[in-house]
PDB file of N, CA and C in Angstrom:
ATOM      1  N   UNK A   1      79.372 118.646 117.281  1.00  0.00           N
ATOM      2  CA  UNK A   1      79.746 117.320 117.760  1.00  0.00           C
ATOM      3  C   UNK A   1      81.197 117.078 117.404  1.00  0.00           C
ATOM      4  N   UNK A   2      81.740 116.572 118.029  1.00  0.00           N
ATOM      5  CA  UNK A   2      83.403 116.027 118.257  1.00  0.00           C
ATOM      6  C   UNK A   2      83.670 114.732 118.458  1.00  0.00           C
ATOM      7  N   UNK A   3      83.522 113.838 117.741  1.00  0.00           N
ATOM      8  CA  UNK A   3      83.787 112.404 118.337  1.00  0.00           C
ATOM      9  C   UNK A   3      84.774 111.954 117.780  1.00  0.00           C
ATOM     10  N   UNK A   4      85.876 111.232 118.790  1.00  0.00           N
ATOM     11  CA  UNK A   4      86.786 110.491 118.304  1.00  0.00           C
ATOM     12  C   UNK A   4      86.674 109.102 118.721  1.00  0.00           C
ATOM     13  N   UNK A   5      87.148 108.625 117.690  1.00  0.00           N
ATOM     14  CA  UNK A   5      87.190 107.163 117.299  1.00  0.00           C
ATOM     15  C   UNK A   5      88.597 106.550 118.007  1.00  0.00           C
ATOM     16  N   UNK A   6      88.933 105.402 117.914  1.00  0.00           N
ATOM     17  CA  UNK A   6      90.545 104.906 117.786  1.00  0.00           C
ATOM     18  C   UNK A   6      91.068 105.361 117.505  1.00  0.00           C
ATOM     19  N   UNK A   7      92.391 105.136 117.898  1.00  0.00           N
ATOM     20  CA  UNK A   7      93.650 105.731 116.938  1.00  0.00           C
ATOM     21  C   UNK A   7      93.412 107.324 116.311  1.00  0.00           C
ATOM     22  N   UNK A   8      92.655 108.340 117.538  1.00  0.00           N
ATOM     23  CA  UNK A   8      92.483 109.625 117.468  1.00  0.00           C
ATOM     24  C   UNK A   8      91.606 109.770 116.221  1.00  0.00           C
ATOM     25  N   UNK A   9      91.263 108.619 115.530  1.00  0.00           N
ATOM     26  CA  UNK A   9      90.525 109.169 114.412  1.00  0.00           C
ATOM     27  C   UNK A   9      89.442 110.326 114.630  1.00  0.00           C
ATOM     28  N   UNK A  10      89.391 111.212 114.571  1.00  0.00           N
ATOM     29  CA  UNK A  10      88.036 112.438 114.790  1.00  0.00           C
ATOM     30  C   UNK A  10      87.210 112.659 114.010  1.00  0.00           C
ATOM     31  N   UNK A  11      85.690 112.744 114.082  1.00  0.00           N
ATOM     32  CA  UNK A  11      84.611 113.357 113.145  1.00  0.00           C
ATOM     33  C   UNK A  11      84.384 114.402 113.364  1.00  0.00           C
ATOM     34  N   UNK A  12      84.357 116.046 113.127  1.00  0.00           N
ATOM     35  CA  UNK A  12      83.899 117.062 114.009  1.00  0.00           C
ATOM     36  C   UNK A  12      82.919 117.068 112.798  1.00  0.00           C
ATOM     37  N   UNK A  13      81.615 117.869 113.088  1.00  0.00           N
ATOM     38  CA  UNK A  13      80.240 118.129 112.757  1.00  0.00           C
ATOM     39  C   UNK A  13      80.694 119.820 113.035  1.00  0.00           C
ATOM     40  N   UNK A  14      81.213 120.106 111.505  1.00  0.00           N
ATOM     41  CA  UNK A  14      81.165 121.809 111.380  1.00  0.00           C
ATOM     42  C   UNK A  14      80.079 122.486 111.393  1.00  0.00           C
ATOM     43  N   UNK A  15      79.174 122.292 110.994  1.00  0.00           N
ATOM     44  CA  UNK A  15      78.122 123.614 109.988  1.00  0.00           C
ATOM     45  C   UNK A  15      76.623 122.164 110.267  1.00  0.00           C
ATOM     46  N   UNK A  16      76.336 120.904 110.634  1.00  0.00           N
ATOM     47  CA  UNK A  16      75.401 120.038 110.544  1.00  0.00           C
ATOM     48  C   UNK A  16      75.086 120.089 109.031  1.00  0.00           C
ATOM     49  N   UNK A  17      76.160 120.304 108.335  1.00  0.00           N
ATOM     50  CA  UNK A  17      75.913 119.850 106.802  1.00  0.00           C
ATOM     51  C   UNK A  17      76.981 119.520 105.950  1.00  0.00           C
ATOM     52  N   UNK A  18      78.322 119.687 106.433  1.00  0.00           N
ATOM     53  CA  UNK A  18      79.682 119.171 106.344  1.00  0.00           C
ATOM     54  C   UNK A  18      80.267 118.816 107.869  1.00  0.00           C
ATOM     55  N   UNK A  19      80.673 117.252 107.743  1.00  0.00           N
ATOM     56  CA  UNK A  19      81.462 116.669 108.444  1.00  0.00           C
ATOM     57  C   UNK A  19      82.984 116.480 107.773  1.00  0.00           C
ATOM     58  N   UNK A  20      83.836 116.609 108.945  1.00  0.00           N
ATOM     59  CA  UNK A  20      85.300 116.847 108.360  1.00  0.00           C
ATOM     60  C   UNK A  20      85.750 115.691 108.755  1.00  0.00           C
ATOM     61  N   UNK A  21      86.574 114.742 108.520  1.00  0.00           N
ATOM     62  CA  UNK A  21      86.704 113.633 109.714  1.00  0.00           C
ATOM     63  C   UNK A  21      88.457 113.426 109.192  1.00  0.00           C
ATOM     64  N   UNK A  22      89.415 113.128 110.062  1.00  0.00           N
ATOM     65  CA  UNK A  22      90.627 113.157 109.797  1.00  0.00           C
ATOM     66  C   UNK A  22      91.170 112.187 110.951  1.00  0.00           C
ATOM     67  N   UNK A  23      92.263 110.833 110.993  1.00  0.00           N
ATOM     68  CA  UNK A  23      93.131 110.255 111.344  1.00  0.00           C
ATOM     69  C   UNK A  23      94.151 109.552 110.995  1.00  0.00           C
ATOM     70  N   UNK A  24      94.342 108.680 111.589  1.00  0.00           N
ATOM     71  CA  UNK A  24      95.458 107.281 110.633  1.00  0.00           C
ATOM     72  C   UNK A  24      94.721 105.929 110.660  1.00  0.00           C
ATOM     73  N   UNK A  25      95.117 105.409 110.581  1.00  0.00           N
ATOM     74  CA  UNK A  25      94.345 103.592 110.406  1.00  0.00           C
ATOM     75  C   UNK A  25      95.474 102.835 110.364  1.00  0.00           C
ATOM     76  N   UNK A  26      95.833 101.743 110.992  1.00  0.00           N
ATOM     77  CA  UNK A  26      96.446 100.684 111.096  1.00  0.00           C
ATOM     78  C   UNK A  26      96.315  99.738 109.684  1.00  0.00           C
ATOM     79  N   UNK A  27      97.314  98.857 109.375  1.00  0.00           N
ATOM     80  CA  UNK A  27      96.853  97.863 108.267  1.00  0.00           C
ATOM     81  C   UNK A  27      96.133  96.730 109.420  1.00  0.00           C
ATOM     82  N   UNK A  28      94.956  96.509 108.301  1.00  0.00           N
ATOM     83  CA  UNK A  28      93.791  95.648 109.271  1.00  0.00           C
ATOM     84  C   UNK A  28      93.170  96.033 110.158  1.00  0.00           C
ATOM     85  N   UNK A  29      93.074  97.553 110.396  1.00  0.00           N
ATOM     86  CA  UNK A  29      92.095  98.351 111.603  1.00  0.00           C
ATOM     87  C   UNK A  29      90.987  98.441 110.787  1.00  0.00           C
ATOM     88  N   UNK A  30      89.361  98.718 111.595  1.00  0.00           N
ATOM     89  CA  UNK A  30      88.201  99.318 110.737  1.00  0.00           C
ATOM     90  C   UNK A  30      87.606  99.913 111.374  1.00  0.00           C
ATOM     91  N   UNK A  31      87.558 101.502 111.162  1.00  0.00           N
ATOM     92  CA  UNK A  31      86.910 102.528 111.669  1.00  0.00           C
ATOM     93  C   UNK A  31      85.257 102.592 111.298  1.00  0.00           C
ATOM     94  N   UNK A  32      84.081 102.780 111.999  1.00  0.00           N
ATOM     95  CA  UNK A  32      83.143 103.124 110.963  1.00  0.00           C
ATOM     96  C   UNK A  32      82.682 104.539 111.559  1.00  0.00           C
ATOM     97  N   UNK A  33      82.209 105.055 111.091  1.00  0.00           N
ATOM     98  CA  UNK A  33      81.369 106.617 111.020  1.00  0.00           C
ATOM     99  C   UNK A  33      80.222 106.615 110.664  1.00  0.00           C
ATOM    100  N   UNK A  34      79.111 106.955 111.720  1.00  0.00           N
ATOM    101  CA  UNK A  34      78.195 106.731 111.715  1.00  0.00           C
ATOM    102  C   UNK A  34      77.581 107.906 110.917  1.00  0.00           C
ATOM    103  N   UNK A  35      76.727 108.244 110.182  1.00  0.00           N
ATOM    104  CA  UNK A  35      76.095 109.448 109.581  1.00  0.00           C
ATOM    105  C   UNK A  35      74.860 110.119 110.295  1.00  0.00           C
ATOM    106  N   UNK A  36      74.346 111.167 110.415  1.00  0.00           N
ATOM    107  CA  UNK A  36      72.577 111.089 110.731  1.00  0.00           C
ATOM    108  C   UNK A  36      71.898 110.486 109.957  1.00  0.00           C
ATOM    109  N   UNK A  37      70.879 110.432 110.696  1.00  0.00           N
ATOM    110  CA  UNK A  37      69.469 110.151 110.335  1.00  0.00           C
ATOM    111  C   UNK A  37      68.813 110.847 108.984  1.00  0.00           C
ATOM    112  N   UNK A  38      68.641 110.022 108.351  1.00  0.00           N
ATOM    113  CA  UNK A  38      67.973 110.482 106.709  1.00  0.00           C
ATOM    114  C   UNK A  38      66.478 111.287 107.617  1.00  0.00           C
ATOM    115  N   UNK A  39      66.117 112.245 107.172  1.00  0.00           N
ATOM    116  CA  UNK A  39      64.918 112.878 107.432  1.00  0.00           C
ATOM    117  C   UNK A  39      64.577 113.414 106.331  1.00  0.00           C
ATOM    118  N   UNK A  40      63.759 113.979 106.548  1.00  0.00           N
ATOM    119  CA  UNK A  40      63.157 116.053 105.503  1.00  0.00           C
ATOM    120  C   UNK A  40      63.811 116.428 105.810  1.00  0.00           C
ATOM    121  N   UNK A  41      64.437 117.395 106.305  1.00  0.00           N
ATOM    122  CA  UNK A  41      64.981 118.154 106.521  1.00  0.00           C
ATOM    123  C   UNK A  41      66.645 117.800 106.219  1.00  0.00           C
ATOM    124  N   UNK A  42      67.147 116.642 106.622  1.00  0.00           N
ATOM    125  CA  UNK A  42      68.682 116.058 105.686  1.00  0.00           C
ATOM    126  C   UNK A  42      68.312 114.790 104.948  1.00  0.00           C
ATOM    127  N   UNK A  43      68.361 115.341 103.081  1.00  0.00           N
ATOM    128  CA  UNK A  43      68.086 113.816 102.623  1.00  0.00           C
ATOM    129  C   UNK A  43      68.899 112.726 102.722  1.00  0.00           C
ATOM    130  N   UNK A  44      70.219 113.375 103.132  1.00  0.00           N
ATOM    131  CA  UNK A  44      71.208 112.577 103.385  1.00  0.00           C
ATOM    132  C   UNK A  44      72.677 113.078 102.838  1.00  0.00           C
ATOM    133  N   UNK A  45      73.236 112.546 102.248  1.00  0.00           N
ATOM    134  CA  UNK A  45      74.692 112.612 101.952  1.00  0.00           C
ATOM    135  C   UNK A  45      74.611 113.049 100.428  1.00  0.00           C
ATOM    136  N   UNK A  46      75.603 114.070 100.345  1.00  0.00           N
ATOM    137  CA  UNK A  46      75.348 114.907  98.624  1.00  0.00           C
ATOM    138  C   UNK A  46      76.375 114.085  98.333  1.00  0.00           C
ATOM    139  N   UNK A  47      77.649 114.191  98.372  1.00  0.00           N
ATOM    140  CA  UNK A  47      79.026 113.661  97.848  1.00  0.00           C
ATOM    141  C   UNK A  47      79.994 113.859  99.294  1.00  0.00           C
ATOM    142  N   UNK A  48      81.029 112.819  99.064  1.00  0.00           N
ATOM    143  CA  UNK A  48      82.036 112.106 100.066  1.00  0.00           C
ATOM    144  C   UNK A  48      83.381 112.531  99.111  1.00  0.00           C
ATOM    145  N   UNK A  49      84.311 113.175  99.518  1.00  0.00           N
ATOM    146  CA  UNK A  49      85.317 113.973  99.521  1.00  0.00           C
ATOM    147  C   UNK A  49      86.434 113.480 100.279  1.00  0.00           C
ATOM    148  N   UNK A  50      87.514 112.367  99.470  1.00  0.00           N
ATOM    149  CA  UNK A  50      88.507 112.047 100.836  1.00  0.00           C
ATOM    150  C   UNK A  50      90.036 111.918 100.342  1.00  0.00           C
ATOM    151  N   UNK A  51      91.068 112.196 100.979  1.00  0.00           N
ATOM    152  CA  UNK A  51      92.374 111.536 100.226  1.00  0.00           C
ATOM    153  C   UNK A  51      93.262 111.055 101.958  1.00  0.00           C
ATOM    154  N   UNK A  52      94.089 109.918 101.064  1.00  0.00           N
ATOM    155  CA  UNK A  52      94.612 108.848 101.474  1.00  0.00           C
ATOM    156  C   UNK A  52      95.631 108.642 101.047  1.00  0.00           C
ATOM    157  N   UNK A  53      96.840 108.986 102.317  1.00  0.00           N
ATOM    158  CA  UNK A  53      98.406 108.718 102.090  1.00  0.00           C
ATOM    159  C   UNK A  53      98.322 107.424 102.567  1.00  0.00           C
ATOM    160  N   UNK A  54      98.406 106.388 101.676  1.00  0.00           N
ATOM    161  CA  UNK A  54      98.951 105.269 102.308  1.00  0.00           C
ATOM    162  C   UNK A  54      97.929 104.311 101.153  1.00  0.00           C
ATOM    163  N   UNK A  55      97.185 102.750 102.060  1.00  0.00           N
ATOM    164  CA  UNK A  55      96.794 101.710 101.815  1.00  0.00           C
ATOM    165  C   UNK A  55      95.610 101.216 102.738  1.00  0.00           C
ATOM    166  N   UNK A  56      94.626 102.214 102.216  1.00  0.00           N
ATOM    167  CA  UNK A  56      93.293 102.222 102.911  1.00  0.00           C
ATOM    168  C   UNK A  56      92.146 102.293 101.734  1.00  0.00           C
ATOM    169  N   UNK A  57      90.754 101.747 102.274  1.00  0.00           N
ATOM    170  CA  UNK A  57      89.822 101.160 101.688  1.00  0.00           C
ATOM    171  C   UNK A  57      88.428 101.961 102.265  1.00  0.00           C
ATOM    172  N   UNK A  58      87.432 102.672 101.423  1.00  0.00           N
ATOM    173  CA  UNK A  58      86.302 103.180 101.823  1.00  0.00           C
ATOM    174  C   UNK A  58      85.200 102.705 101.231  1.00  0.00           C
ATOM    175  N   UNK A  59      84.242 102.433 102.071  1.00  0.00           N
ATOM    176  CA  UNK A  59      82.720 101.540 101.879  1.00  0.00           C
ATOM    177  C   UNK A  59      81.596 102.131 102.308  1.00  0.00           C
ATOM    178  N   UNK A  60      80.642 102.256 102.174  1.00  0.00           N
ATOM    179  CA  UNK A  60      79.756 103.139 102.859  1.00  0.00           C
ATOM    180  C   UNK A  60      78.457 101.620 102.574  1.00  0.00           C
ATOM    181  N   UNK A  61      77.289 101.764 103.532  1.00  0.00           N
ATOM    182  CA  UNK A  61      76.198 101.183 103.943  1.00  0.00           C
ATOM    183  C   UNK A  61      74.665 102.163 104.254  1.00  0.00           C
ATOM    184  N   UNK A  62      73.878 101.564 103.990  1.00  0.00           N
ATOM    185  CA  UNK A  62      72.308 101.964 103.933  1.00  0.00           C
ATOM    186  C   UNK A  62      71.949 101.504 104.861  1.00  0.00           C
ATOM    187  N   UNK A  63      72.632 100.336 105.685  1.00  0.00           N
ATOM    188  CA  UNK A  63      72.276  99.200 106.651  1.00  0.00           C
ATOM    189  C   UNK A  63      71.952 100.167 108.058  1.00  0.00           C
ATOM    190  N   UNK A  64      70.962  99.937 108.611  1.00  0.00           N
ATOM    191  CA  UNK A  64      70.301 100.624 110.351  1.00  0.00           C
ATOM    192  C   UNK A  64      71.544 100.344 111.133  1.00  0.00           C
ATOM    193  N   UNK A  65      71.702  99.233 111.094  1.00  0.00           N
ATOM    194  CA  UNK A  65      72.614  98.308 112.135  1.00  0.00           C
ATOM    195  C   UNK A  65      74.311  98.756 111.518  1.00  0.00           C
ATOM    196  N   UNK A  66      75.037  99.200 110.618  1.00  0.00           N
ATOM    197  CA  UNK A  66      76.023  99.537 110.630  1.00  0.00           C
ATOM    198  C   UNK A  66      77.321  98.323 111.051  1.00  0.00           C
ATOM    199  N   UNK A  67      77.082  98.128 112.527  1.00  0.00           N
ATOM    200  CA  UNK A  67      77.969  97.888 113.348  1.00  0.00           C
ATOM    201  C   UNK A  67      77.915  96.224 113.891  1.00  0.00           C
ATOM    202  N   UNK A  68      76.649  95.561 112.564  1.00  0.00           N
ATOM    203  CA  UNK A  68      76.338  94.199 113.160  1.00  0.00           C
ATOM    204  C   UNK A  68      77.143  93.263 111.948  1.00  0.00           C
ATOM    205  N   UNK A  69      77.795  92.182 112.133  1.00  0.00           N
ATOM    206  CA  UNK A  69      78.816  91.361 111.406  1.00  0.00           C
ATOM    207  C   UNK A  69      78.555  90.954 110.411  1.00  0.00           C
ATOM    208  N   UNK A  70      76.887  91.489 109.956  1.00  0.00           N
ATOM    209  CA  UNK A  70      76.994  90.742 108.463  1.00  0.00           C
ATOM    210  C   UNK A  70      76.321  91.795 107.759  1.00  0.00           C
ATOM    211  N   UNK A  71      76.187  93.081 107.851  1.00  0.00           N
ATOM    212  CA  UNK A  71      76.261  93.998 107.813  1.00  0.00           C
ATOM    213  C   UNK A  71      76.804  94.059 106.195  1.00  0.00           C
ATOM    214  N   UNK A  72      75.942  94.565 105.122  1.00  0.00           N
ATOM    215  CA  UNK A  72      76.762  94.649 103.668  1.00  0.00           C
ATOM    216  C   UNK A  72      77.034  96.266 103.018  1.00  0.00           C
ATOM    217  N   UNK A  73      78.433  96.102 102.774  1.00  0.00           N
ATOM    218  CA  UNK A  73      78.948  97.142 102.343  1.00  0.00           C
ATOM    219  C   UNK A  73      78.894  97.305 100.969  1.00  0.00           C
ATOM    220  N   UNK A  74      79.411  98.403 100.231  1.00  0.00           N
ATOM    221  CA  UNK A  74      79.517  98.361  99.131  1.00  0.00           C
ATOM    222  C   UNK A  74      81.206  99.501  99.031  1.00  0.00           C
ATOM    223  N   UNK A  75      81.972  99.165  98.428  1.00  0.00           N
ATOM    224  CA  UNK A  75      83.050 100.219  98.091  1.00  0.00           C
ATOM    225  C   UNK A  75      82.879 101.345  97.205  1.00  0.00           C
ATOM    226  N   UNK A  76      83.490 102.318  97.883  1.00  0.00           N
ATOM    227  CA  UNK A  76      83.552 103.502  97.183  1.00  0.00           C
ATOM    228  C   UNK A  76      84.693 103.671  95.884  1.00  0.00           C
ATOM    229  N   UNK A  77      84.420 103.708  94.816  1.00  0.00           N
ATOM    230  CA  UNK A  77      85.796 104.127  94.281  1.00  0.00           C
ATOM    231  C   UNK A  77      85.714 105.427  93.340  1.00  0.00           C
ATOM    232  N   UNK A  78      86.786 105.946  93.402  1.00  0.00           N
ATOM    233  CA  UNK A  78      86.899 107.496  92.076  1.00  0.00           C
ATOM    234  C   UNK A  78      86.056 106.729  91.310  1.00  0.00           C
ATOM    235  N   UNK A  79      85.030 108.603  90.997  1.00  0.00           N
ATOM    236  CA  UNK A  79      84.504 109.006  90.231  1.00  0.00           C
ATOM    237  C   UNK A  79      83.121 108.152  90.207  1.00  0.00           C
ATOM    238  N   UNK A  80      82.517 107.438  91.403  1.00  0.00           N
ATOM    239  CA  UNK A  80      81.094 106.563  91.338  1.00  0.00           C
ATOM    240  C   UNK A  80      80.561 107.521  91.752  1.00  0.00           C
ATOM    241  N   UNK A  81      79.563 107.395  91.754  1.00  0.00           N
ATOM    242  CA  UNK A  81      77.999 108.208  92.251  1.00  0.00           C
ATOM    243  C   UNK A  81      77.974 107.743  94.208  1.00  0.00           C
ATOM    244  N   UNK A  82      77.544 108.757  94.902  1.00  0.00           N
ATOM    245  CA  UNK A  82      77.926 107.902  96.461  1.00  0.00           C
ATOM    246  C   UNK A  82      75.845 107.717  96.441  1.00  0.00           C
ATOM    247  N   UNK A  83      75.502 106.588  97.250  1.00  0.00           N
ATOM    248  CA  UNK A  83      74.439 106.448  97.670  1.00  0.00           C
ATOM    249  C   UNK A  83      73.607 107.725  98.363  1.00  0.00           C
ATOM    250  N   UNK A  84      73.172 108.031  98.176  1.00  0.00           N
ATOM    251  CA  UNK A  84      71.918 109.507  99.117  1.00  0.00           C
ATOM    252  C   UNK A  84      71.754 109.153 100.532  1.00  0.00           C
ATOM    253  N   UNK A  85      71.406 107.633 100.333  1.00  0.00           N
ATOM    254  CA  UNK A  85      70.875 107.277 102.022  1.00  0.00           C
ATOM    255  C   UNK A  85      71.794 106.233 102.459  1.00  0.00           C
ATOM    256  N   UNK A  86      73.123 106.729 102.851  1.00  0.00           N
ATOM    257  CA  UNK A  86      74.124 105.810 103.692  1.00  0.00           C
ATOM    258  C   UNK A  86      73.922 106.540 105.081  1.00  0.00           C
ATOM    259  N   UNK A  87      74.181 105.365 105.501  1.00  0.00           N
ATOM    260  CA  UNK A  87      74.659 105.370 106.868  1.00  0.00           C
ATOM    261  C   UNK A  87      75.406 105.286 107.821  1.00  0.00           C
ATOM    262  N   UNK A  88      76.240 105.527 107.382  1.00  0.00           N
ATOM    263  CA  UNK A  88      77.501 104.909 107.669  1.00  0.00           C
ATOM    264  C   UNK A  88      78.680 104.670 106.901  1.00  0.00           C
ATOM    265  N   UNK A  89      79.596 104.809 107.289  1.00  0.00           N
ATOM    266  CA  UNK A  89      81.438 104.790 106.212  1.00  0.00           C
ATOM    267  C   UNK A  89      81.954 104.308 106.970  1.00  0.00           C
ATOM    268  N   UNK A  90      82.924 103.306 106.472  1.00  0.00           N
ATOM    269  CA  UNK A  90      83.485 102.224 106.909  1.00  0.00           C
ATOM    270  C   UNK A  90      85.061 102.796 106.343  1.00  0.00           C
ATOM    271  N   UNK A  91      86.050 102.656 106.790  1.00  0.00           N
ATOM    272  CA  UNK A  91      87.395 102.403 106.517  1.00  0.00           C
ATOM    273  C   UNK A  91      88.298 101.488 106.935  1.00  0.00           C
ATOM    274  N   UNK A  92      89.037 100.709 105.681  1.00  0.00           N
ATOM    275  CA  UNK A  92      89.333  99.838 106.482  1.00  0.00           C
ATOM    276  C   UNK A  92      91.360 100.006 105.649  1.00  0.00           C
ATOM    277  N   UNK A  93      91.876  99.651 106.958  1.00  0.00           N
ATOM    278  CA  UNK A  93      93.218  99.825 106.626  1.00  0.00           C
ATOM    279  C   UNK A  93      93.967  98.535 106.078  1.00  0.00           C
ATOM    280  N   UNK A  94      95.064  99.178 104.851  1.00  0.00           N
ATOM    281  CA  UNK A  94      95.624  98.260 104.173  1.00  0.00           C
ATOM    282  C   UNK A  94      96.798  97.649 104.694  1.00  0.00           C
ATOM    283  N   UNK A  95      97.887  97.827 104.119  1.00  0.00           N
ATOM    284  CA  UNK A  95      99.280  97.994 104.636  1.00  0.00           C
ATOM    285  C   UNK A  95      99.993  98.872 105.218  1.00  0.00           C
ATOM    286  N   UNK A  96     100.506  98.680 106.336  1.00  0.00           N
ATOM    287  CA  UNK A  96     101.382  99.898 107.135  1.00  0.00           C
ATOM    288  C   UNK A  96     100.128 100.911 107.369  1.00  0.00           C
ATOM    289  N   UNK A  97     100.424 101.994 107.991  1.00  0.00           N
ATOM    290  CA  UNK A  97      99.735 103.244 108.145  1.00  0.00           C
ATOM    291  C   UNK A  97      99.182 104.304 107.288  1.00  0.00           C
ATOM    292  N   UNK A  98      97.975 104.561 107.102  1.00  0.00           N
ATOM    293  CA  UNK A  98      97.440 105.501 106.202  1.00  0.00           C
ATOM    294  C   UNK A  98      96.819 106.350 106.970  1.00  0.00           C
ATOM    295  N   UNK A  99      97.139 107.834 106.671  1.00  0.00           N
ATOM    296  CA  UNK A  99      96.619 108.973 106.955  1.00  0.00           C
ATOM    297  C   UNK A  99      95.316 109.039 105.744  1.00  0.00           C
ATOM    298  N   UNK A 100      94.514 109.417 106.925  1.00  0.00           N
ATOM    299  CA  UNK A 100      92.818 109.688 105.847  1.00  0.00           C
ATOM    300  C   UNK A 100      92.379 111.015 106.206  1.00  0.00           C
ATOM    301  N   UNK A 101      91.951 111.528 105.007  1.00  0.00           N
ATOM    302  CA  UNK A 101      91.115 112.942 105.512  1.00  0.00           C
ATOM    303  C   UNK A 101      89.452 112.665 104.712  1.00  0.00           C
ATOM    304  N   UNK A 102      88.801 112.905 105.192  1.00  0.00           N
ATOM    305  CA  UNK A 102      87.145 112.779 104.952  1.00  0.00           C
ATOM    306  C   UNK A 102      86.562 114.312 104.575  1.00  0.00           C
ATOM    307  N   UNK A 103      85.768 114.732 103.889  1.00  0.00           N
ATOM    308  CA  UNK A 103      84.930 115.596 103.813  1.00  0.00           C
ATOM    309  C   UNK A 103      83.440 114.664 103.365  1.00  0.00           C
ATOM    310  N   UNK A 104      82.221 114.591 104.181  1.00  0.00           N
ATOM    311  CA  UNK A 104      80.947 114.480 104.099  1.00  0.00           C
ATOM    312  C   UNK A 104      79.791 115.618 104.075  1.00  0.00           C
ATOM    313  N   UNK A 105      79.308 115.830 102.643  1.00  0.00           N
ATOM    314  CA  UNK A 105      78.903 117.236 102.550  1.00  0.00           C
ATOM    315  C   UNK A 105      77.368 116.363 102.637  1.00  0.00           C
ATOM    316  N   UNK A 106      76.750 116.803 103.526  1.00  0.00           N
ATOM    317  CA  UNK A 106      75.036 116.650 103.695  1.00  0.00           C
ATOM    318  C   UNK A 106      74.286 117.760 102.716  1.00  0.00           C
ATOM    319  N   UNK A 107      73.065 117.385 102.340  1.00  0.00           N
ATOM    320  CA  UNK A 107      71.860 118.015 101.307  1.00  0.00           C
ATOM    321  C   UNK A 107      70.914 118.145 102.118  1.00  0.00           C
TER     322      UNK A 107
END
């Protein structure tokens, strides 16, 4: 899978167990990235892997709906534990332009 977002943001789906995802973000843009489906077979998300030139913000959600306005996030910051069953990653841009690179390693 290959999907791009805005502002060329891209997710490619290497291996269906690492997602690579790489763009820029606007200050005040919000990208989200949808994850699969928690099953047997993927319990979900092992660890989230990302760096950020600039003034950008990462959140991830458990929420079905992702993409509905009241929708609750929680922020990611160095060195937390990431949730197993998200659904979704949210980025949201700070000041000026930030280049983001993503690694999402699935279990």
């Amino acid at each position: 899978m290959d999907l791009t977002l805005k502002n060329g943001f891209r997710v490619a789906d290497n291996s269906g167990f690492n997602y690579s995802c790489q763009g820029n973000i606007e200050a005040g843009e919000t990208v989200i990235i949808p994850l699969p489906n928690v099953s047997a077979n993927k319990r979900g998300v092992n660890d989230i892997g990302w760096q950020i030139d600039g003034d950008a913000e990462i959140y991830a959600t458990i929420a079905k709906k992702p993409k509905e306005e009241n929708t609750p996030w929680q922020k990611i910051e160095d060195y937390e534990d990431i949730n197993k069953c998200a659904s979704a990653i949210k980025i949201v841009g700070g000041a000026g332009t930030s280049a983001i690179y993503l690694r999402i390693i699935l279990n």
